[in-house]
Protein backbone atom coordinates (compact mmCIF):
# COMPACT_ATOMS: atom_id res chain seq x y z
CA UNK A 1 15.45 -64.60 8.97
CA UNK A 2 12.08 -64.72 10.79
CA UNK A 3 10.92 -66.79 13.36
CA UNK A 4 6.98 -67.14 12.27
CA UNK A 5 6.01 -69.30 15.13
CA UNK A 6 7.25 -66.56 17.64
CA UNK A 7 5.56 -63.98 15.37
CA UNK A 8 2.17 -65.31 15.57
CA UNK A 9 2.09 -65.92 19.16
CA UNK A 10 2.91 -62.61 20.19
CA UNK A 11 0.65 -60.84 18.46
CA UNK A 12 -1.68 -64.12 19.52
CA UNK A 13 -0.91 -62.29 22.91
CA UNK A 14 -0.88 -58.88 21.92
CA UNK A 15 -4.44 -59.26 20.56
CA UNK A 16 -5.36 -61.04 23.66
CA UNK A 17 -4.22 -57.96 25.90
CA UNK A 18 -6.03 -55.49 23.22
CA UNK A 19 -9.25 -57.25 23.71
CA UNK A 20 -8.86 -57.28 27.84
CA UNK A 21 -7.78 -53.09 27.62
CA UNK A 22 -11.05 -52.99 24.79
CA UNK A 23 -13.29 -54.50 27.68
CA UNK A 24 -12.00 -52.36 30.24
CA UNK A 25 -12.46 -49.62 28.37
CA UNK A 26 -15.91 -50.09 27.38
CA UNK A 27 -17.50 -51.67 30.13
CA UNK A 28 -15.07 -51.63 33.08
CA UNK A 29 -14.41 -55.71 33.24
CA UNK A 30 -11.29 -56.93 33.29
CA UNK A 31 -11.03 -59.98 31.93
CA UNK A 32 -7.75 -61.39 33.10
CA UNK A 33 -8.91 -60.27 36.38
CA UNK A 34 -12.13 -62.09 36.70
CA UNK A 35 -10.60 -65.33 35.14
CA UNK A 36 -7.20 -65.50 37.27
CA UNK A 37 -7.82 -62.78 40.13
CA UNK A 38 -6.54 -59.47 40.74
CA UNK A 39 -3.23 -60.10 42.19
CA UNK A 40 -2.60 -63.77 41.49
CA UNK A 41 0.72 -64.57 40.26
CA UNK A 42 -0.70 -66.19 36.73
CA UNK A 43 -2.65 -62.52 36.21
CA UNK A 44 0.91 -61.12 36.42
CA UNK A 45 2.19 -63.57 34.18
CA UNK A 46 -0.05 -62.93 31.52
CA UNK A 47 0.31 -59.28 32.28
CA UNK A 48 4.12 -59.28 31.76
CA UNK A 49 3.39 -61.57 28.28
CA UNK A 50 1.22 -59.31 27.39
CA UNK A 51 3.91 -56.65 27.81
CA UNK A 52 7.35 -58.68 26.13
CA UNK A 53 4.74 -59.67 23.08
CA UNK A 54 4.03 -55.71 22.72
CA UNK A 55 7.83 -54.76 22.95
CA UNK A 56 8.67 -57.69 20.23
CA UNK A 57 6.66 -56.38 17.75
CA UNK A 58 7.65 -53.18 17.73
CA UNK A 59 10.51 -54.93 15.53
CA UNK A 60 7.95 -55.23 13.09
CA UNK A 61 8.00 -51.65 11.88
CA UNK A 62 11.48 -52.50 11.10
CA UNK A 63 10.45 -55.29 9.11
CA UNK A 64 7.59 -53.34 7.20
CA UNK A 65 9.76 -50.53 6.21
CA UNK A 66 12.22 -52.52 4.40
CA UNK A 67 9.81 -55.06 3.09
CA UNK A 68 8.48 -51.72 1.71
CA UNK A 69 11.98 -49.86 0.49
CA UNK A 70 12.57 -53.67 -1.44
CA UNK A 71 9.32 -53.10 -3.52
């Protein structure tokens, strides 16, 4: 039993905070950072989203693996 509505906002999320770390890479801007401020409160929110939405899908290997093994 999945919940797709939770599914597709964390990764939503997830691909949010993998854009911001591509930026940061590449060119050194932090996105988050110049929209919200370095140590505001909502960066840290979006920070700590960013975080639960990356530990939630690492339930989805679970889910590949025996969507795979059912084949």
């Amino acid at each position: 039993m999945t919940n797709k509505a939770l599914d597709y906002c964390a990764l939503t999320i997830a691909i949010i905070g993998a854009v911001n770390w591509g930026l940061i890479g590449l060119f050194g801007f932090n996105l988050v950072s110049f929209l919200f401020g370095s140590v505001s409160w909502i960066s840290r929110i979006i920070y700590g989203l960013v975080g639960i939405s990356g530990l939630y899908l690492l339930s989805f290997y679970g889910h590949t693996s025996s969507a795979a093994n059912a084949e």
